[in-house]
Protein backbone atom coordinates (compact mmCIF):
# COMPACT_ATOMS: atom_id res chain seq x y z
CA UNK A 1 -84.91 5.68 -3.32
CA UNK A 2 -81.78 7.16 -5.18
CA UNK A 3 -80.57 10.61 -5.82
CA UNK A 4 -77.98 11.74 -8.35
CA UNK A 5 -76.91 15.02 -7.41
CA UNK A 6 -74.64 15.34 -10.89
CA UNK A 7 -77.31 14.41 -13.23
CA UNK A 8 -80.35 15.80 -11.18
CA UNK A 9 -82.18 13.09 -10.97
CA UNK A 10 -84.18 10.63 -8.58
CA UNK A 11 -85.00 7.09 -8.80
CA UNK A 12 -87.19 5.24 -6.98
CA UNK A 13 -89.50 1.90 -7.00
CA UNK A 14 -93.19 1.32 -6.49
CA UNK A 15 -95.56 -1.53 -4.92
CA UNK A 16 -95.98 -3.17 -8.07
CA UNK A 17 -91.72 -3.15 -9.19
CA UNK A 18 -91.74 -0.23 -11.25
CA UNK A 19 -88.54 1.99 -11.21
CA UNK A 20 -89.39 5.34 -11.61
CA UNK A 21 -86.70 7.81 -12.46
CA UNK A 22 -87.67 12.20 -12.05
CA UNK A 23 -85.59 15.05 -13.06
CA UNK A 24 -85.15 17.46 -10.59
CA UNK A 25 -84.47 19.66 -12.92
CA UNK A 26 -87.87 20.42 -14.23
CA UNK A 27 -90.02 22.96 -15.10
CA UNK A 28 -92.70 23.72 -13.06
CA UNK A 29 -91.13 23.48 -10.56
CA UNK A 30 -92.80 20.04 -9.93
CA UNK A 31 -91.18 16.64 -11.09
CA UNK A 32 -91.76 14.95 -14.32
CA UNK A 33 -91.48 11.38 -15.38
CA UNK A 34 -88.42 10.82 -17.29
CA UNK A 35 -88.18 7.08 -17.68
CA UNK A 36 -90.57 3.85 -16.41
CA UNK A 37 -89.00 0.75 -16.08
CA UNK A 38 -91.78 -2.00 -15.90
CA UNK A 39 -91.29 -5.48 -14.50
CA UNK A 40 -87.68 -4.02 -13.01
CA UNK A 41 -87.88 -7.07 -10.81
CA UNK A 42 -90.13 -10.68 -10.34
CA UNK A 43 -89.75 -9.59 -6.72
CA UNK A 44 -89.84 -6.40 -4.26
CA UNK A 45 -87.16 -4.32 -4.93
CA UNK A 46 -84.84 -3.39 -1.90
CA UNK A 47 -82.62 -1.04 -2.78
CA UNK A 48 -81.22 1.76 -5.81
CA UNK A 49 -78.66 3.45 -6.08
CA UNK A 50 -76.82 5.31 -8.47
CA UNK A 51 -73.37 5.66 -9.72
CA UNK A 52 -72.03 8.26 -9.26
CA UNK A 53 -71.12 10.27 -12.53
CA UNK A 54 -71.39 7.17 -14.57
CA UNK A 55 -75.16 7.03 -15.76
CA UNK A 56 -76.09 4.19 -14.30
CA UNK A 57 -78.65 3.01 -11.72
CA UNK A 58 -78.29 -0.24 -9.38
CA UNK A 59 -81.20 -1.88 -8.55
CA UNK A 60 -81.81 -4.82 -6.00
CA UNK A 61 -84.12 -6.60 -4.80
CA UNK A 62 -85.35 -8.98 -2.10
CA UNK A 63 -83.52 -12.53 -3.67
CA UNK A 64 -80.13 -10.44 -3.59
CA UNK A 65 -80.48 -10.04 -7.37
CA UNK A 66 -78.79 -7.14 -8.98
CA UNK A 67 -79.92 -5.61 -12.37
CA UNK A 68 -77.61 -2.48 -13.68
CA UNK A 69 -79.85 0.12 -16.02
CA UNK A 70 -77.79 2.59 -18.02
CA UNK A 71 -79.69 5.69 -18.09
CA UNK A 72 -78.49 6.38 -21.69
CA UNK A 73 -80.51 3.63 -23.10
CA UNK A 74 -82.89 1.88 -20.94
CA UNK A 75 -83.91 -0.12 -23.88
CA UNK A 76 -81.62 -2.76 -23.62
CA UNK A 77 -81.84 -5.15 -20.90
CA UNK A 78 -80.27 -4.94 -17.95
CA UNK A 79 -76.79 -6.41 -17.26
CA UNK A 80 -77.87 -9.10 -14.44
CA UNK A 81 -74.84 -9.96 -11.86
């Protein structure tokens, strides 16, 4: 699970590697679904975390493989490292 405090939002992955990423910042008062990111990862996902003030959410998982998603267009592909 990841919280950005700046942008108000929190990210975090399911059972089936699916990042999900909420805006706190929603009304009701309860979250909404901002963004799905299917098939984040061929393998459990370990770990996200977001940088701070720079849009971007850090994802790895249990292989040691890290995937960068900008949060300004999750329609590209990820940056792999």
């Amino acid at each position: 699970m990841a919280l950005d405090r700046h942008q108000a939002l929190l990210a975090f992955a399911t059972q089936h590697n699916i990042i999900k990423i909420v805006s706190l910042n929603s009304r009701p008062v309860v979250s909404f679904t901002e963004f799905e990111i299917y098939q984040a990862h061929d393998h459990s996902i370990r770990l996200l975390a977001f940088v701070a003030n720079e849009g971007i959410l850090v994802s790895i998982d249990e292989h040691n493989l890290i995937k960068n998603w900008s949060m300004k267009d999750l329609k590209e592909p990820p940056q792999e490292c």
